[in-house]
Every structure is written in structure tokens, then in C-alpha cells.
PDB file of N, CA and C in Angstrom:
ATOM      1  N   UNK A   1       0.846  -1.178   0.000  1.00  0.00           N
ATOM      2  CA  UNK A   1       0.000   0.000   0.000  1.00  0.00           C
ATOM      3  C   UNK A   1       0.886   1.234   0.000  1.00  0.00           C
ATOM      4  N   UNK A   2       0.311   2.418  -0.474  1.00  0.00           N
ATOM      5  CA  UNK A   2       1.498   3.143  -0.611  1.00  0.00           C
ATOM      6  C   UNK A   2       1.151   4.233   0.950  1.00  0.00           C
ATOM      7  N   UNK A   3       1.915   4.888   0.884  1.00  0.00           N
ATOM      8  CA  UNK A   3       1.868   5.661   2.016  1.00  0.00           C
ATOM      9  C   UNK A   3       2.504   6.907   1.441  1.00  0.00           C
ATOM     10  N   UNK A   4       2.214   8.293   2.721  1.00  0.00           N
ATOM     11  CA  UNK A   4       2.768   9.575   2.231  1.00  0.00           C
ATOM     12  C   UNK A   4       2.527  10.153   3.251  1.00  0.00           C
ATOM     13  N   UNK A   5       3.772  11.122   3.116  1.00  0.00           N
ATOM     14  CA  UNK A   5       4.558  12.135   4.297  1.00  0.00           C
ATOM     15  C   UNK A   5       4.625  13.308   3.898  1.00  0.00           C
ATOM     16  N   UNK A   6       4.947  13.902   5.318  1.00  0.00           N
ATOM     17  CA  UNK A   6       4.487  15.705   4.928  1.00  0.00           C
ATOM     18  C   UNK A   6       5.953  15.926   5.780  1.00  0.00           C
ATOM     19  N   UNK A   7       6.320  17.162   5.301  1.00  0.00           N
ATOM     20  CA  UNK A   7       7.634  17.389   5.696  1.00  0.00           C
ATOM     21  C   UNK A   7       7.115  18.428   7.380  1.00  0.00           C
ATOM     22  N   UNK A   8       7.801  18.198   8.324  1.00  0.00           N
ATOM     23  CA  UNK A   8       6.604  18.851   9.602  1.00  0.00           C
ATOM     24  C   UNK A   8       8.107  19.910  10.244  1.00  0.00           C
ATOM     25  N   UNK A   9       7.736  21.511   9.944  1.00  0.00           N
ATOM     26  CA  UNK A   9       9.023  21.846  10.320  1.00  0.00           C
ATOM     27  C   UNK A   9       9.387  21.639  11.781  1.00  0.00           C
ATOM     28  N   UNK A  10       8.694  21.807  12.725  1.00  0.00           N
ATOM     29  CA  UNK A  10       9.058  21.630  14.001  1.00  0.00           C
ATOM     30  C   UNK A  10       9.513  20.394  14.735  1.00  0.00           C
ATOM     31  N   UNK A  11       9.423  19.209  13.980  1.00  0.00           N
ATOM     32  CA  UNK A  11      10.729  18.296  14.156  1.00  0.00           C
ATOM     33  C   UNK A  11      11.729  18.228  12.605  1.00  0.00           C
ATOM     34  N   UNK A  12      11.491  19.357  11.578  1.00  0.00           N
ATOM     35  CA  UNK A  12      12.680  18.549  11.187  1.00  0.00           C
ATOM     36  C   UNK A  12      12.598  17.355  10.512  1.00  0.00           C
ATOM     37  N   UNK A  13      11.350  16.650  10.128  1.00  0.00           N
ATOM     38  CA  UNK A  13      11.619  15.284   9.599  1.00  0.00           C
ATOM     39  C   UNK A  13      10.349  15.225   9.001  1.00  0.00           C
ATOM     40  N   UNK A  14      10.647  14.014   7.890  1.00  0.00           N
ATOM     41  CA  UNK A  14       8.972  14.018   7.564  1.00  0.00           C
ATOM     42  C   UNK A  14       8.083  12.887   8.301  1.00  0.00           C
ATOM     43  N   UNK A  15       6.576  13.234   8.416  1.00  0.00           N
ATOM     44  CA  UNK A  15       6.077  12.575   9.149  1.00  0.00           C
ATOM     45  C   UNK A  15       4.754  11.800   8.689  1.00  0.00           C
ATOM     46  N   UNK A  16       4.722  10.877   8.196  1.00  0.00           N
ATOM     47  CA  UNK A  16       3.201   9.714   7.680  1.00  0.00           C
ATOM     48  C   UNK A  16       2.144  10.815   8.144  1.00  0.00           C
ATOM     49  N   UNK A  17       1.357  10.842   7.065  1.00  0.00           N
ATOM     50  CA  UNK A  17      -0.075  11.842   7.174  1.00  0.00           C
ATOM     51  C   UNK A  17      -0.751  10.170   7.081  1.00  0.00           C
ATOM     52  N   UNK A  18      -1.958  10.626   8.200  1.00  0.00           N
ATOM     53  CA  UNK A  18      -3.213   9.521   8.112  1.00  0.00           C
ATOM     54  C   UNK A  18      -3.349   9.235   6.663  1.00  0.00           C
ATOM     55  N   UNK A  19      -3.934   7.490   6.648  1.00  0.00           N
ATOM     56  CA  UNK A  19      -3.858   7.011   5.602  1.00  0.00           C
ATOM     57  C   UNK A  19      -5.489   7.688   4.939  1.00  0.00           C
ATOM     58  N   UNK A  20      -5.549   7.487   3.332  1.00  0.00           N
ATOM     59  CA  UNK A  20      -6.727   8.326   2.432  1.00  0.00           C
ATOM     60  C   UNK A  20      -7.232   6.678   1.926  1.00  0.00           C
ATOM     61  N   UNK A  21      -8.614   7.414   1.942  1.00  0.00           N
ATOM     62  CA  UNK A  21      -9.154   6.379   1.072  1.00  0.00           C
ATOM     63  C   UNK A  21      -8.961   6.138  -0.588  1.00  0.00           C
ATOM     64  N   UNK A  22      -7.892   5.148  -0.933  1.00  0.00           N
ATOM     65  CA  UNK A  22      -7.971   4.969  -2.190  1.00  0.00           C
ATOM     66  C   UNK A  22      -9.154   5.233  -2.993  1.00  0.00           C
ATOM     67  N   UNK A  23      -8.915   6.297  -4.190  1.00  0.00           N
ATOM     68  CA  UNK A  23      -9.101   6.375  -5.161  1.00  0.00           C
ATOM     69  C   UNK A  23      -9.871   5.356  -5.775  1.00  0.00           C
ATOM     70  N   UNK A  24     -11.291   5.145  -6.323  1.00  0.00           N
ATOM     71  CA  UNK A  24     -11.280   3.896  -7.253  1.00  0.00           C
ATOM     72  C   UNK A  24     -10.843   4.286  -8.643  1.00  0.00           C
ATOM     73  N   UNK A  25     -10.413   3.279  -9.526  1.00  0.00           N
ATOM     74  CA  UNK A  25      -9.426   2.930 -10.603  1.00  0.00           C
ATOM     75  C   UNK A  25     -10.618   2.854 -11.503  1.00  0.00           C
ATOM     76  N   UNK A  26     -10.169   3.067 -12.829  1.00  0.00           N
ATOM     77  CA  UNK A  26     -11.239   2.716 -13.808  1.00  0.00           C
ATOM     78  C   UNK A  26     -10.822   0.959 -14.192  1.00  0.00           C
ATOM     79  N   UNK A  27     -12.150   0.678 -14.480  1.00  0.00           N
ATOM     80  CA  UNK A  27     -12.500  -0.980 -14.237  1.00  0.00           C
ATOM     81  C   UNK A  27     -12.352  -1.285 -15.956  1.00  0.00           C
ATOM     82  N   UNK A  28     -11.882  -1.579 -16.356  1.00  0.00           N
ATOM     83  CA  UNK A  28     -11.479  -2.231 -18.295  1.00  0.00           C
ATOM     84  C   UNK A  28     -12.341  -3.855 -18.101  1.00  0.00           C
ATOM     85  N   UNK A  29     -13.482  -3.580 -18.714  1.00  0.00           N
ATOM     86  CA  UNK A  29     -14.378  -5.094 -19.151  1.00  0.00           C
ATOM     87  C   UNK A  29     -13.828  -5.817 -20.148  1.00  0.00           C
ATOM     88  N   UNK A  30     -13.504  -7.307 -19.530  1.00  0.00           N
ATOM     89  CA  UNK A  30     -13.027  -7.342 -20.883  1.00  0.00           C
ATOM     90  C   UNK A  30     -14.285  -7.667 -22.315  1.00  0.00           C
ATOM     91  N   UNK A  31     -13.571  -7.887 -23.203  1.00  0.00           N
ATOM     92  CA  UNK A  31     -14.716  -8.376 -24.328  1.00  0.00           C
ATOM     93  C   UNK A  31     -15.376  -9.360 -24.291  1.00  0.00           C
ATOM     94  N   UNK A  32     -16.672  -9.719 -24.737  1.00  0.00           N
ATOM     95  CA  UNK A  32     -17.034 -11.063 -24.590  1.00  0.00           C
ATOM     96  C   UNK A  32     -16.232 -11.588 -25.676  1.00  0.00           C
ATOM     97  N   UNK A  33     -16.609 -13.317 -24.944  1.00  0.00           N
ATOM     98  CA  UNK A  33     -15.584 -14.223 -25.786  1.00  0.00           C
ATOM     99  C   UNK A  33     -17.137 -14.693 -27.509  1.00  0.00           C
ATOM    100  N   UNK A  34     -16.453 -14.999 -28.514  1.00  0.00           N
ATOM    101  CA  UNK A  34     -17.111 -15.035 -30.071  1.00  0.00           C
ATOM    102  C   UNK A  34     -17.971 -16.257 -29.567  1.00  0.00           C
ATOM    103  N   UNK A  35     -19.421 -15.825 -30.255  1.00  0.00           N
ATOM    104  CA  UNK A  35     -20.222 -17.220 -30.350  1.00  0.00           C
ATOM    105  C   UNK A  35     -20.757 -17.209 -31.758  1.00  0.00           C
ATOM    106  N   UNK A  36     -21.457 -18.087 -31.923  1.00  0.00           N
ATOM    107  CA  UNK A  36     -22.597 -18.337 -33.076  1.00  0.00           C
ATOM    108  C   UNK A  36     -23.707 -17.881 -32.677  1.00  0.00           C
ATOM    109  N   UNK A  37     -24.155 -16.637 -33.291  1.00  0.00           N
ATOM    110  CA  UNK A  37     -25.388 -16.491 -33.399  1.00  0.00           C
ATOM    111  C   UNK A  37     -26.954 -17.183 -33.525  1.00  0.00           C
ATOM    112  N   UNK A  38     -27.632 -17.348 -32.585  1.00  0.00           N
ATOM    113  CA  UNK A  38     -28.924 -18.916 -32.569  1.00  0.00           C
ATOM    114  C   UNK A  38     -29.550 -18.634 -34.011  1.00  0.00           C
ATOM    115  N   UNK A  39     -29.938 -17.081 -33.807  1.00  0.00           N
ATOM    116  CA  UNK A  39     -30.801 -16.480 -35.345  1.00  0.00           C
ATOM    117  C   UNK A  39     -30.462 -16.936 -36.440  1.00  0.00           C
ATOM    118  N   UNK A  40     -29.101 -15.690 -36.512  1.00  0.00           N
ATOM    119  CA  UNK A  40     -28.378 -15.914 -38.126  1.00  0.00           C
ATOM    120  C   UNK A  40     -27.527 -17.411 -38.407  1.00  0.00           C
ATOM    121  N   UNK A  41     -26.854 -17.723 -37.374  1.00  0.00           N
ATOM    122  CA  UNK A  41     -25.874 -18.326 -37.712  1.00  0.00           C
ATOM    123  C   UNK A  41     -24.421 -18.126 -37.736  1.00  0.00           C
ATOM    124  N   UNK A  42     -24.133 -16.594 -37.912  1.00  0.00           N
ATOM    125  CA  UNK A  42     -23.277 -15.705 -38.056  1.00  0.00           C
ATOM    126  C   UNK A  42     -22.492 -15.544 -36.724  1.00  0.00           C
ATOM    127  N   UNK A  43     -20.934 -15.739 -36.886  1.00  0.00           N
ATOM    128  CA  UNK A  43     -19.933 -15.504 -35.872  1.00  0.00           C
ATOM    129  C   UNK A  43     -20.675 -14.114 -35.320  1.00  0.00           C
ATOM    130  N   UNK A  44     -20.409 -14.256 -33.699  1.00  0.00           N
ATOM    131  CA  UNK A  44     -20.559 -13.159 -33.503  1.00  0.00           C
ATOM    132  C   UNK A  44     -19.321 -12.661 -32.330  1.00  0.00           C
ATOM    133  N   UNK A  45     -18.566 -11.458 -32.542  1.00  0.00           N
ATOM    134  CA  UNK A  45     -17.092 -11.832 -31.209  1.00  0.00           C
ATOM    135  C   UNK A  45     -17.177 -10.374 -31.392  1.00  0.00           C
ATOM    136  N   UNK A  46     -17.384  -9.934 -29.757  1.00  0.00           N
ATOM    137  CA  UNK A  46     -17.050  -8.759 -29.217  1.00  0.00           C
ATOM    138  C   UNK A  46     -18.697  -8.210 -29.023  1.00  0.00           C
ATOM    139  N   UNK A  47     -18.350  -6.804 -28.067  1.00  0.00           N
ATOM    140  CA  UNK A  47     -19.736  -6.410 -27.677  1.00  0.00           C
ATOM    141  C   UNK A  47     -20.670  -5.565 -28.863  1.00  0.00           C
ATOM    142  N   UNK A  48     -19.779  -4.954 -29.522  1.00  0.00           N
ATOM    143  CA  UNK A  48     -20.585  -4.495 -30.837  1.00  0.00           C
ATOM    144  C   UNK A  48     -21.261  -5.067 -31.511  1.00  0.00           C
ATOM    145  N   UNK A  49     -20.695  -6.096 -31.964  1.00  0.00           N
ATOM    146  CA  UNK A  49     -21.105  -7.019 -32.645  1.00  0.00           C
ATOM    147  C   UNK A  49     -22.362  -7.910 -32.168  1.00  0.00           C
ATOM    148  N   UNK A  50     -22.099  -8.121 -30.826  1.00  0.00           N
ATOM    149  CA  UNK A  50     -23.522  -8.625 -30.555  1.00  0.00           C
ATOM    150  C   UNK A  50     -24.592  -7.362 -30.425  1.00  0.00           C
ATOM    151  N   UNK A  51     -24.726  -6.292 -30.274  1.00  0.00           N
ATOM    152  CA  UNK A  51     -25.474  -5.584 -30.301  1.00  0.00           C
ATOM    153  C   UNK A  51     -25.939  -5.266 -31.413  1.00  0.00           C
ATOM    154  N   UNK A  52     -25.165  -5.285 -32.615  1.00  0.00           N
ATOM    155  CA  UNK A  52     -25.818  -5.296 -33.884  1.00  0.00           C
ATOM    156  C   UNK A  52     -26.102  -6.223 -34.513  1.00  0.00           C
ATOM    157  N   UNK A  53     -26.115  -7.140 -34.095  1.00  0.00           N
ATOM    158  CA  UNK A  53     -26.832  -8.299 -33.983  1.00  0.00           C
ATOM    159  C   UNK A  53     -28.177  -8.873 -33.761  1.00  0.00           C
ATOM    160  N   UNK A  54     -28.419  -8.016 -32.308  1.00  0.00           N
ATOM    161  CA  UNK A  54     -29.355  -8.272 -31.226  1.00  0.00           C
ATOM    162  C   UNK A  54     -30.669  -6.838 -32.673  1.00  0.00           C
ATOM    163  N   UNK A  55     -30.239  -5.813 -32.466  1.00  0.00           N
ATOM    164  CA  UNK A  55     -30.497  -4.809 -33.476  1.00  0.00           C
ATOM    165  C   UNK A  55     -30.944  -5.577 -34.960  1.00  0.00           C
ATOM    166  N   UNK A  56     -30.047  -6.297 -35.614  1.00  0.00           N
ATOM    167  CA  UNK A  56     -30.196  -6.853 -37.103  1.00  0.00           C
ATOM    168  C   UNK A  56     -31.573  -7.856 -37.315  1.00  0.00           C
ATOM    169  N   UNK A  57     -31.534  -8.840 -36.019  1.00  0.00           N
ATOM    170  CA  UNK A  57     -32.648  -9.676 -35.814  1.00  0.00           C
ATOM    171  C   UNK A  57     -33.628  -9.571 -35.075  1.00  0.00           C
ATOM    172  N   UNK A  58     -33.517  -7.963 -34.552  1.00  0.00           N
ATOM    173  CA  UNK A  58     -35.084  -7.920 -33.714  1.00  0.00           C
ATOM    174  C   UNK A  58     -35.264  -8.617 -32.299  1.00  0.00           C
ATOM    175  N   UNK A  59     -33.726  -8.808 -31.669  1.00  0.00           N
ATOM    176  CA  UNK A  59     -33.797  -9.813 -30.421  1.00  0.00           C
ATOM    177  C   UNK A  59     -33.705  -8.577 -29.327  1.00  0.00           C
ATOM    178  N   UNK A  60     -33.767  -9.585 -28.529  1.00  0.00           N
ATOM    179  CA  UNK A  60     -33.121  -8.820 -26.737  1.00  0.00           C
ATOM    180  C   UNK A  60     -32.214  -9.940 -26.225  1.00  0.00           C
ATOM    181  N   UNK A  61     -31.736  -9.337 -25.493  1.00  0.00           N
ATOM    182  CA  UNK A  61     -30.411 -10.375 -24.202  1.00  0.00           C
ATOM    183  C   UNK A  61     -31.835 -11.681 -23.838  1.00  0.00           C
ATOM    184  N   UNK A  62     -31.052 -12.410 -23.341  1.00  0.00           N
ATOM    185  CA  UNK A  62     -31.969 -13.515 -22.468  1.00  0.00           C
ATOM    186  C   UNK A  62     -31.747 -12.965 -21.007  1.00  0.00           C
ATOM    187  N   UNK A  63     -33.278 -12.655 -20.532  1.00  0.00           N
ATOM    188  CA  UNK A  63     -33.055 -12.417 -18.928  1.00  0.00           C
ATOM    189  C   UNK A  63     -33.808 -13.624 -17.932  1.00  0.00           C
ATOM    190  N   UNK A  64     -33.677 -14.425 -18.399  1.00  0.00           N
ATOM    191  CA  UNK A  64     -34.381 -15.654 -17.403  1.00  0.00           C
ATOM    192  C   UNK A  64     -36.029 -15.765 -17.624  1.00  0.00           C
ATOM    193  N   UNK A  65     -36.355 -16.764 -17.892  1.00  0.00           N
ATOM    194  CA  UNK A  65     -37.639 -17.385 -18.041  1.00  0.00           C
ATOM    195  C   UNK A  65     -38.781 -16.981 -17.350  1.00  0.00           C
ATOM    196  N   UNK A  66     -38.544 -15.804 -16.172  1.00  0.00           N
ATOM    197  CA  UNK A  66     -39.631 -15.269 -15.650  1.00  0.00           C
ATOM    198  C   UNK A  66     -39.793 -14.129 -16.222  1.00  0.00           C
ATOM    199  N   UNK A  67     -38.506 -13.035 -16.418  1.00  0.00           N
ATOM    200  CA  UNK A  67     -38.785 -12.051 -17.580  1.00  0.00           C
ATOM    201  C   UNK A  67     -39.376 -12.267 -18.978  1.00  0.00           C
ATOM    202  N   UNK A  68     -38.921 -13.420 -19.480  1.00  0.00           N
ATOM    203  CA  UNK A  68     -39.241 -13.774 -20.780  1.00  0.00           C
ATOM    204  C   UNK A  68     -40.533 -13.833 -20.803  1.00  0.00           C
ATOM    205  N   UNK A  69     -41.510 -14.631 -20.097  1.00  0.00           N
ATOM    206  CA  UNK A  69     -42.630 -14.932 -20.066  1.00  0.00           C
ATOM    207  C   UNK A  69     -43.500 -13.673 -19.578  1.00  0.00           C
ATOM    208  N   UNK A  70     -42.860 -12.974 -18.819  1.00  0.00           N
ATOM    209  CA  UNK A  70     -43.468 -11.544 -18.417  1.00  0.00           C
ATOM    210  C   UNK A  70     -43.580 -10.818 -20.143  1.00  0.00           C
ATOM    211  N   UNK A  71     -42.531 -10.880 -21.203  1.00  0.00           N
ATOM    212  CA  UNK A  71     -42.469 -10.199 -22.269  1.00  0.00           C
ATOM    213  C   UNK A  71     -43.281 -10.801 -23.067  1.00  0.00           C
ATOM    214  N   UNK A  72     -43.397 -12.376 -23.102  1.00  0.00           N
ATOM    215  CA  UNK A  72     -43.946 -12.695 -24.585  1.00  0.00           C
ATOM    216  C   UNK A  72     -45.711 -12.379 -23.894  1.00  0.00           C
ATOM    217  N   UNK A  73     -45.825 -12.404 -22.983  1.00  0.00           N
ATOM    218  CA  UNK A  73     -47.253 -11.554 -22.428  1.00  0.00           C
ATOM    219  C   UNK A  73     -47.537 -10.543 -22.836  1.00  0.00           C
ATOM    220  N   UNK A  74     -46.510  -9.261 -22.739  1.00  0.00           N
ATOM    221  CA  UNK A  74     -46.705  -8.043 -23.326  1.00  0.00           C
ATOM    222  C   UNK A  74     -46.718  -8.343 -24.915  1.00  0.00           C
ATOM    223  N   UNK A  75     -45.559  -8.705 -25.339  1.00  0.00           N
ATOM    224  CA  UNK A  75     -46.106  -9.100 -26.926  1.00  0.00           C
ATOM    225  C   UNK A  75     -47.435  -9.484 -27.379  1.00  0.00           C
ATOM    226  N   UNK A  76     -48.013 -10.831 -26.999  1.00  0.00           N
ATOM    227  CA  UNK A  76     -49.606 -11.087 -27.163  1.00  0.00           C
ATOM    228  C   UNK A  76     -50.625 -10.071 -26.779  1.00  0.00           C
ATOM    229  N   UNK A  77     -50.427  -9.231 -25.766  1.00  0.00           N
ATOM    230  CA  UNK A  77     -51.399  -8.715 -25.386  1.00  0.00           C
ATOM    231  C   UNK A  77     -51.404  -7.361 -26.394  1.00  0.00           C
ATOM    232  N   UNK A  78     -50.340  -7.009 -26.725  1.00  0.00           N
ATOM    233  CA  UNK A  78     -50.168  -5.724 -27.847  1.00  0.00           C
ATOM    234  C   UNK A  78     -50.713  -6.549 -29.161  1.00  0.00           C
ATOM    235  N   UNK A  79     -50.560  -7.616 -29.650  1.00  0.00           N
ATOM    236  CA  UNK A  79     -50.865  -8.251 -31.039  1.00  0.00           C
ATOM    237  C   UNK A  79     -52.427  -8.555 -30.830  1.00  0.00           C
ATOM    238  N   UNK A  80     -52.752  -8.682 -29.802  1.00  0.00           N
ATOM    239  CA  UNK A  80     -54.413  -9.093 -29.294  1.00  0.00           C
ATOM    240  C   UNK A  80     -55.191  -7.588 -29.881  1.00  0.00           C
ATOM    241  N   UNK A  81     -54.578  -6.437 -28.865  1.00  0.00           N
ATOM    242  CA  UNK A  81     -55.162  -5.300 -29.257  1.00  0.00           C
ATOM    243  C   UNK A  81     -55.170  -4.873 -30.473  1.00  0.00           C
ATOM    244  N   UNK A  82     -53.906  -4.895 -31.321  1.00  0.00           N
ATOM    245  CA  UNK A  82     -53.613  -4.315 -32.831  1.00  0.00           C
ATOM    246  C   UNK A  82     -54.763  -5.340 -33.372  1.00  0.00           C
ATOM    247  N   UNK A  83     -55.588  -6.872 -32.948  1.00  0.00           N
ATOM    248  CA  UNK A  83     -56.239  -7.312 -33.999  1.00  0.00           C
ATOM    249  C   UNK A  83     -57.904  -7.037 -33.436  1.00  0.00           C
ATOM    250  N   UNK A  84     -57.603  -6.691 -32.113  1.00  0.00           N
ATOM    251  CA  UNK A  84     -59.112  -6.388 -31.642  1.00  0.00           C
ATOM    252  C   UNK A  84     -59.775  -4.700 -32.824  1.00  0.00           C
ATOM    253  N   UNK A  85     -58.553  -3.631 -32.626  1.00  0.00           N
ATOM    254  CA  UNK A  85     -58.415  -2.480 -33.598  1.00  0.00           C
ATOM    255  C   UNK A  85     -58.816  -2.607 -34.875  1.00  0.00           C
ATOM    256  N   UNK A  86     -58.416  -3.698 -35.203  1.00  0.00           N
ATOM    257  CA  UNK A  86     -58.171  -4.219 -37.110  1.00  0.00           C
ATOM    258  C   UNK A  86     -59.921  -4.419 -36.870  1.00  0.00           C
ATOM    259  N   UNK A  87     -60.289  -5.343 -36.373  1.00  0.00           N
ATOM    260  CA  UNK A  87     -62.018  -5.811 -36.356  1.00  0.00           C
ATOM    261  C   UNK A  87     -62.925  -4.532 -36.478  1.00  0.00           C
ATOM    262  N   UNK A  88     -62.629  -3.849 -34.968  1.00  0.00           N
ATOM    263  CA  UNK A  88     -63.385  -2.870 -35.063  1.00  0.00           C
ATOM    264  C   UNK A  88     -63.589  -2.010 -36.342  1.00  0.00           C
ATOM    265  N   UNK A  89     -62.241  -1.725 -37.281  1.00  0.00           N
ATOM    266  CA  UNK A  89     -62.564  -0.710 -37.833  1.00  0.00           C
ATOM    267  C   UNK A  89     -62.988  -1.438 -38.833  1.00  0.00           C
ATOM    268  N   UNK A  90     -62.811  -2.641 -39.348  1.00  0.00           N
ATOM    269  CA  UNK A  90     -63.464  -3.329 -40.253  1.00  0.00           C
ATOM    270  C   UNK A  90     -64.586  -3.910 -40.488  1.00  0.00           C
ATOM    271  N   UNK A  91     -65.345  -3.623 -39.341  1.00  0.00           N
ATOM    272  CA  UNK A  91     -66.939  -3.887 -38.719  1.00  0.00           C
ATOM    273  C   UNK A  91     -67.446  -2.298 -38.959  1.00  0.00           C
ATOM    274  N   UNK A  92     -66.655  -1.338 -38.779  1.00  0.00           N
ATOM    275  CA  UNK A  92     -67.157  -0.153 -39.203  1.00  0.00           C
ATOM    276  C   UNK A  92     -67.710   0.402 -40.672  1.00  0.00           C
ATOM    277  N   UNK A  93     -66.147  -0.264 -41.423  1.00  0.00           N
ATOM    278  CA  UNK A  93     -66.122  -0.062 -42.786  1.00  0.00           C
ATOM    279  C   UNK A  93     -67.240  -0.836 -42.998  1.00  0.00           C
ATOM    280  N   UNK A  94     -67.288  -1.728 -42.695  1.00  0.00           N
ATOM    281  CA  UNK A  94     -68.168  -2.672 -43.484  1.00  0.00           C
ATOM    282  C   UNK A  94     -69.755  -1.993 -43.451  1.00  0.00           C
ATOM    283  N   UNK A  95     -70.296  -1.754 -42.234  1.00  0.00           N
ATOM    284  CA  UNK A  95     -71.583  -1.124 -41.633  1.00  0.00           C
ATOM    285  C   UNK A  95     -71.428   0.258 -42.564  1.00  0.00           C
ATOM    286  N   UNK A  96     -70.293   0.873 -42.679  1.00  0.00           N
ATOM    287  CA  UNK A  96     -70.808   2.368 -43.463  1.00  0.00           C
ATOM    288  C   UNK A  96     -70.865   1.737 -45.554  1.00  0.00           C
ATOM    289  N   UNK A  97     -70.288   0.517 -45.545  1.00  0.00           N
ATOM    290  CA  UNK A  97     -70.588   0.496 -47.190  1.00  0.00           C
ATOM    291  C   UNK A  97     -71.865  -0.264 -47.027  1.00  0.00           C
ATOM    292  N   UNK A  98     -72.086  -0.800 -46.126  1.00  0.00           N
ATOM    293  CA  UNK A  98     -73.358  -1.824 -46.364  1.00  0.00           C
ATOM    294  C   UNK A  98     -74.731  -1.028 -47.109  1.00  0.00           C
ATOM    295  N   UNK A  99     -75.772  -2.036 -48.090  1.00  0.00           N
ATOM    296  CA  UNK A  99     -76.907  -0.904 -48.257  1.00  0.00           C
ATOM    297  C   UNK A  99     -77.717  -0.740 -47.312  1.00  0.00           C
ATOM    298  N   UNK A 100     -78.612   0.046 -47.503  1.00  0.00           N
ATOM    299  CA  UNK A 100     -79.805   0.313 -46.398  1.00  0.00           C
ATOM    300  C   UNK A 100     -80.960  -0.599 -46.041  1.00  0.00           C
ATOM    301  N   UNK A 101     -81.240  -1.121 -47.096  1.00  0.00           N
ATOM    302  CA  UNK A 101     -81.814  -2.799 -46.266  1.00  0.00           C
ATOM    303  C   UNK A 101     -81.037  -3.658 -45.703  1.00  0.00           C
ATOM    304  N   UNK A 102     -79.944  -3.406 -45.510  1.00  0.00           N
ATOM    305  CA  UNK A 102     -79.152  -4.849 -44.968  1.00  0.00           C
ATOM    306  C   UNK A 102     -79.279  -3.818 -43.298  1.00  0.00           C
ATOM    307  N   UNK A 103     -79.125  -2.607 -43.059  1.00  0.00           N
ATOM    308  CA  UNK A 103     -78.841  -1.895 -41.935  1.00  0.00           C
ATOM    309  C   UNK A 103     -80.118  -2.062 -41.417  1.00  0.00           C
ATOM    310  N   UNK A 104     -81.557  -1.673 -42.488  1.00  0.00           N
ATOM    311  CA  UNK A 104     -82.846  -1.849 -41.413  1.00  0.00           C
ATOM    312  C   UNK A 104     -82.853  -3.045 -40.968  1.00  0.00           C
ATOM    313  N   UNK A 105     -82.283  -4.278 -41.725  1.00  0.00           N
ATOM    314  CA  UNK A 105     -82.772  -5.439 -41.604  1.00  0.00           C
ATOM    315  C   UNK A 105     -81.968  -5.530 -39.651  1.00  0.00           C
ATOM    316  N   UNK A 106     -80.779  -4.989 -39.728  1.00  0.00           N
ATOM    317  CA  UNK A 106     -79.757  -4.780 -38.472  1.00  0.00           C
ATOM    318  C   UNK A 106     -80.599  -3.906 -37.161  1.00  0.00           C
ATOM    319  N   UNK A 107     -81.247  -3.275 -37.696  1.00  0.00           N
ATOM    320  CA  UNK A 107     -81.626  -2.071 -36.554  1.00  0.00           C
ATOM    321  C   UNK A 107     -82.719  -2.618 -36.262  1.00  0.00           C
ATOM    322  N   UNK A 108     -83.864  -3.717 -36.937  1.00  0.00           N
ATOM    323  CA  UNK A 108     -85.009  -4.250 -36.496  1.00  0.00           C
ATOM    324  C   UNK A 108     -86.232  -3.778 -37.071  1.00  0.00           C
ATOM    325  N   UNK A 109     -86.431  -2.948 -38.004  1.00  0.00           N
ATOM    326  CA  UNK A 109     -87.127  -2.318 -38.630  1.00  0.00           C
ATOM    327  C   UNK A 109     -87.790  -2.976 -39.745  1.00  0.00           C
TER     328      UNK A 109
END
């Protein structure tokens, strides 16, 4: 550990100043090590590379099977709505081209 002294004139000598709390150091990650891509197939080595990767095929990281299943939930439930949307407006369209006997025949008339 290193240590450090202050020169103290009234003895004349230098004298150990209380020890400091080290500094933290910058931390160097290293790279990930190259895999095969599950998607493409395609080497993939280093962190860029998997990110444009993850980017190229529309993926995410794997976060464990309780996240996952939390997501492919949100997925269905967004694809549920985009087709509940699609109906509605196509039950609309349909009701505004329909003719007017098919609508009385609808309204009870």
C-alpha cells in the first residue's frame, strides 16, 4: 500500500499523514468471448457485434424465463389489441358500405 509524508518543520523530519481512502481505478471489461449467433448463424465476437446483432434480428439479451414470459405476455397482449383495432374498424367499414336494407334489416325495422 502506498503511504505519504508531509515534511513537519518543528521536528525537522517528515512525518506519515493519516492514511486516504484509495481512489477507485477505472474498471477495463473485458470483451465477450465469439459465439454463433442462434438467429443468423453468423460468428458473432465482441460487444458491438452482438449488439448489432441483437439490433439486425429484432432480439433482446436472455433475462431468465420469468422475464421472458413476463415479455412474450406483453407481446400477445399488444398483437391481441392491434387485432381487436383491425375488427373494429373493419366492422365499421363494413356497416358504413353496407346498403340500407341490410342496416334496417340490423336495426329491427
Amino acid at each position: 500500500m502506498r503511504r505519504r509524508f508531509v515534511y513537519d518543520p518543528a521536528t525537522k523530519s517528515l512525518v506519515e499523514t493519516a492514511a486516504r481512502k484509495s481512489r477507485a481505478l477505472h474498471f477495463i471489461q473485458p470483451d465477450l468471448p465469439g459465439y454463433q449467433s442462434p438467429v443468423t448463424g453468423l460468428w458473432i465476437e465482441g460487444r458491438k457485434a452482438r449488439r448489432e446483432d441483437l439490433l439486425r434480428t429484432n432480439s433482446r439479451p436472455y433475462e431468465g424465463f420469468e422475464q421472458e414470459s413476463k415479455e412474450a405476455a406483453k407481446v400477445r397482449a399488444a398483437h391481441e389489441q392491434k387485432l381487436d383495432a383491425l375488427a373494429e374498424k373493419m366492422a365499421h367499414r363494413a356497416w358504413a358500405e353496407a346498403p340500407e336494407r341490410v342496416r334496417k334489416v340490423f336495426r329491427g325495422r
